[in-house]
C-alpha atoms as a PDB file:
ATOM      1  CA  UNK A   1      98.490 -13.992 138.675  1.00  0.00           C
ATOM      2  CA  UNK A   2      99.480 -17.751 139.889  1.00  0.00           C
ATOM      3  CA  UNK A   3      96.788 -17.476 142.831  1.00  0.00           C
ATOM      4  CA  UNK A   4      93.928 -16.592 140.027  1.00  0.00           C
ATOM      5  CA  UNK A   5      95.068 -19.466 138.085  1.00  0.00           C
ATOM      6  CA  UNK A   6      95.042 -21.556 141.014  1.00  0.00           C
ATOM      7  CA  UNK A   7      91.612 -20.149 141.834  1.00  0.00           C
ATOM      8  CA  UNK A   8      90.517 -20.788 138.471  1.00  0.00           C
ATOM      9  CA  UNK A   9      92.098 -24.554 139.033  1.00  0.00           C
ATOM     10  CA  UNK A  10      89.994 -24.846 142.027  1.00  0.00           C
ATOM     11  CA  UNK A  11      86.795 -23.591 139.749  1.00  0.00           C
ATOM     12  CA  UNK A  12      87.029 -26.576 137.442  1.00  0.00           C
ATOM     13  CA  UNK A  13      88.434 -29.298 139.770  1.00  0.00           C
ATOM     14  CA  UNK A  14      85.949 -28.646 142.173  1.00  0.00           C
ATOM     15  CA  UNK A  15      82.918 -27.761 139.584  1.00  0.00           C
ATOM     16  CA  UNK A  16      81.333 -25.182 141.744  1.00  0.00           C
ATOM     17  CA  UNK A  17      77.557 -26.360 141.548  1.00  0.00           C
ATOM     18  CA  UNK A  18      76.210 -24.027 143.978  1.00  0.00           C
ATOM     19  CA  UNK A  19      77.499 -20.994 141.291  1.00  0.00           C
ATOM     20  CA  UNK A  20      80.814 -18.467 140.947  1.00  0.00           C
ATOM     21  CA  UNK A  21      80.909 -14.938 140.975  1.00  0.00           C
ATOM     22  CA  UNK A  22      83.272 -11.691 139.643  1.00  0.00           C
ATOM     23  CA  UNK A  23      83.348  -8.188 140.525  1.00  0.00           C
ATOM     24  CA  UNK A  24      85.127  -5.550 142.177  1.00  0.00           C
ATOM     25  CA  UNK A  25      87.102  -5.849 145.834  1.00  0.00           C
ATOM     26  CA  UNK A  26      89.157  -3.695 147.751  1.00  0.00           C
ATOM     27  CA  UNK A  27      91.290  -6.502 149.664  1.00  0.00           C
ATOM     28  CA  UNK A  28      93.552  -6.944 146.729  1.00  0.00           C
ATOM     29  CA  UNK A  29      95.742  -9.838 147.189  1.00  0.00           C
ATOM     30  CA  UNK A  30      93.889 -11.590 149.288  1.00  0.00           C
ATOM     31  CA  UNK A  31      92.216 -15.781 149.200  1.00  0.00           C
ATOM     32  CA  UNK A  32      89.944 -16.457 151.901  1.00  0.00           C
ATOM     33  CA  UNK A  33      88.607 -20.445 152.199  1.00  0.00           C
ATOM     34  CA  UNK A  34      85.953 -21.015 154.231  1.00  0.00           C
ATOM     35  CA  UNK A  35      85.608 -24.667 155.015  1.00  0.00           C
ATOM     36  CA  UNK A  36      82.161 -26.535 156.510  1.00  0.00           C
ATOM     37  CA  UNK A  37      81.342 -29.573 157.635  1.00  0.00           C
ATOM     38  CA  UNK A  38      78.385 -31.903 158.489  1.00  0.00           C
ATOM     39  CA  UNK A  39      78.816 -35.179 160.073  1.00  0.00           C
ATOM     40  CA  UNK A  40      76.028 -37.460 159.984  1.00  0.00           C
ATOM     41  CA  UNK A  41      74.787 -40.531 162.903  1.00  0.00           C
ATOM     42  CA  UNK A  42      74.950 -42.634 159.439  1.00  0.00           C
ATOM     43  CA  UNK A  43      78.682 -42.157 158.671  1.00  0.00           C
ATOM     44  CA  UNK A  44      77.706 -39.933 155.711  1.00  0.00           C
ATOM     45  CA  UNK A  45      79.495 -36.199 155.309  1.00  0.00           C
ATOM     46  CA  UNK A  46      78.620 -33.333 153.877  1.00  0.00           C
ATOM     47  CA  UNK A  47      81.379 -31.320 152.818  1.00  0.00           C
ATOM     48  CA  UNK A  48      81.379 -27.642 151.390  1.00  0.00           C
ATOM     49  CA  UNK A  49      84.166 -24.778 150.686  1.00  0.00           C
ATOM     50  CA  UNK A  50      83.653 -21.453 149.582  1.00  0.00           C
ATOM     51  CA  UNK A  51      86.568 -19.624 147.906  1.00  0.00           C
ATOM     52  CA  UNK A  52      86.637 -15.608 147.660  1.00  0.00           C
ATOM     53  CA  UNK A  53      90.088 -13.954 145.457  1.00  0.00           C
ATOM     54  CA  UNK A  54      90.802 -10.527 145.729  1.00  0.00           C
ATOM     55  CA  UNK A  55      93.471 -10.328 142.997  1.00  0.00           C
ATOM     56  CA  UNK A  56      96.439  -7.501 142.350  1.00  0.00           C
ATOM     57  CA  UNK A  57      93.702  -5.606 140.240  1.00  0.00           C
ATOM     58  CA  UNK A  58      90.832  -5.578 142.798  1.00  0.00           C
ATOM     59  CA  UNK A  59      89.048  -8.387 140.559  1.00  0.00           C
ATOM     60  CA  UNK A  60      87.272 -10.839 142.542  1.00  0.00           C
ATOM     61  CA  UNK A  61      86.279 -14.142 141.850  1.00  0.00           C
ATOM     62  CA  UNK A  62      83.983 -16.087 144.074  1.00  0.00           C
ATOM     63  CA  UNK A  63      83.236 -19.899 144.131  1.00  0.00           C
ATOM     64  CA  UNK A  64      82.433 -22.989 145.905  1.00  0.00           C
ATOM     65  CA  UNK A  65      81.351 -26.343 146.277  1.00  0.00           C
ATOM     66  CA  UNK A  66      79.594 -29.050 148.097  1.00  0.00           C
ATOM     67  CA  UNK A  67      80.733 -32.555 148.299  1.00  0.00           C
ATOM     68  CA  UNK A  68      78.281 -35.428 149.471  1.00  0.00           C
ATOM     69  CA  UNK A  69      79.776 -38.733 150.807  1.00  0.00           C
ATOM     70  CA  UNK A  70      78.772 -42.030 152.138  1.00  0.00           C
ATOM     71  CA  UNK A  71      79.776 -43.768 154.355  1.00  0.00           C
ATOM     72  CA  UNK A  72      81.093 -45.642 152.045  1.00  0.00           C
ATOM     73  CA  UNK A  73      83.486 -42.872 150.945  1.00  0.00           C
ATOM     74  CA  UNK A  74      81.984 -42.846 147.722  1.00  0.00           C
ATOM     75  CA  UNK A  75      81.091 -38.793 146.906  1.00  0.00           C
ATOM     76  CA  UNK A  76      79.185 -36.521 144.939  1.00  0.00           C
ATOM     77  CA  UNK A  77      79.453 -33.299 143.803  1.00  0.00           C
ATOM     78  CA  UNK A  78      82.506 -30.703 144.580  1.00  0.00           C
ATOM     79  CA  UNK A  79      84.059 -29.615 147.329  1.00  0.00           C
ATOM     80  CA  UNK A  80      86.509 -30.742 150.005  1.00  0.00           C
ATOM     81  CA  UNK A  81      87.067 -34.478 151.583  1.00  0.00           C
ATOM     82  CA  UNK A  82      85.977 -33.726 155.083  1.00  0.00           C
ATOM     83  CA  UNK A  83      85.571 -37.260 156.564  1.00  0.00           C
ATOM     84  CA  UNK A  84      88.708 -36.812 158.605  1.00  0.00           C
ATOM     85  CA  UNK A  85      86.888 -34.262 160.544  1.00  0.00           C
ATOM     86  CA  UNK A  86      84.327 -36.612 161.070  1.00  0.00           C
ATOM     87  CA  UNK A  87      85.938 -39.440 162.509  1.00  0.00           C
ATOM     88  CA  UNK A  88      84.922 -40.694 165.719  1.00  0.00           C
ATOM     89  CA  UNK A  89      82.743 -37.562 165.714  1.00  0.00           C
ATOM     90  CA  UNK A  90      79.303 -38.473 164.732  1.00  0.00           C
ATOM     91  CA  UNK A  91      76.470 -35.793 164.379  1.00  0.00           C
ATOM     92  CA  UNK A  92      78.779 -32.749 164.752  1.00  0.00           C
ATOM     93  CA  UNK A  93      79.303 -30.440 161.931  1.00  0.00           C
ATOM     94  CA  UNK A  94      82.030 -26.989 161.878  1.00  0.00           C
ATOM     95  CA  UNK A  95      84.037 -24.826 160.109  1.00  0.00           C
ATOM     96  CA  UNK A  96      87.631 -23.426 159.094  1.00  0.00           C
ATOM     97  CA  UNK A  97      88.199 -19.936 157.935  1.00  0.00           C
ATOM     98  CA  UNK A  98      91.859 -19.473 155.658  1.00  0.00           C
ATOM     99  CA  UNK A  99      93.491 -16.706 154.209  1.00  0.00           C
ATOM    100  CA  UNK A 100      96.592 -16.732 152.124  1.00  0.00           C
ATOM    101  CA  UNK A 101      97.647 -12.854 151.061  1.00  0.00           C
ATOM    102  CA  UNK A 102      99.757 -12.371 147.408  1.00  0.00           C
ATOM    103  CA  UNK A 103     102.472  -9.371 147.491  1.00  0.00           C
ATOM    104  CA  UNK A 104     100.630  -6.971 144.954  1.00  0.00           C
ATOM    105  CA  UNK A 105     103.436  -4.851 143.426  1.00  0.00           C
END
């Protein structure tokens, strides 16, 4: 129950523009992040997470986020600050996969 509330945390902090989504899953217990980056010649980032709960009950929420920044540091949109990724690493872009796993009872 404190991961969906944390996922549901994550929902509203982050405003997932690009959409949610609930259902069924069979990986009960389960939070995968997916983490992406773009790094631009300009200094600007592009920064987007995707977040995919499995809870106890084999609900699933989906979610995510893109964040836009300058190179000024000022952003727009949700997501992830991924400008640490992106220093002294012009035009690259990548990704990070994470799972944390909830003892279902």
């Amino acid at each position: 129950m404190i991961l969906f509330n944390l996922v549901c945390l994550f929902a509203c902090l982050l405003g997932f523009s690009e959409g949610s989504a609930q259902g069924a899953c069979t990986e009960r217990g389960t939070m995968n992040y997916v983490y992406r980056w773009k790094c631009n010649r300009d200094g600007s980032a592009e920064c987007s997470e995707e977040i995919d709960y499995c809870d106890c009950n084999n609900y699933e929420t989906r979610g995510g986020g893109t964040g836009y920044y300058d190179k000024y540091g000022h952003t727009k949109g949700g997501g992830w600050d991924c400008r640490s990724k992106c220093s002294g690493r012009p035009s690259t872009t990548g990704s990070e996969t994470r799972t944390n796993n909830e003892v279902c009872g």
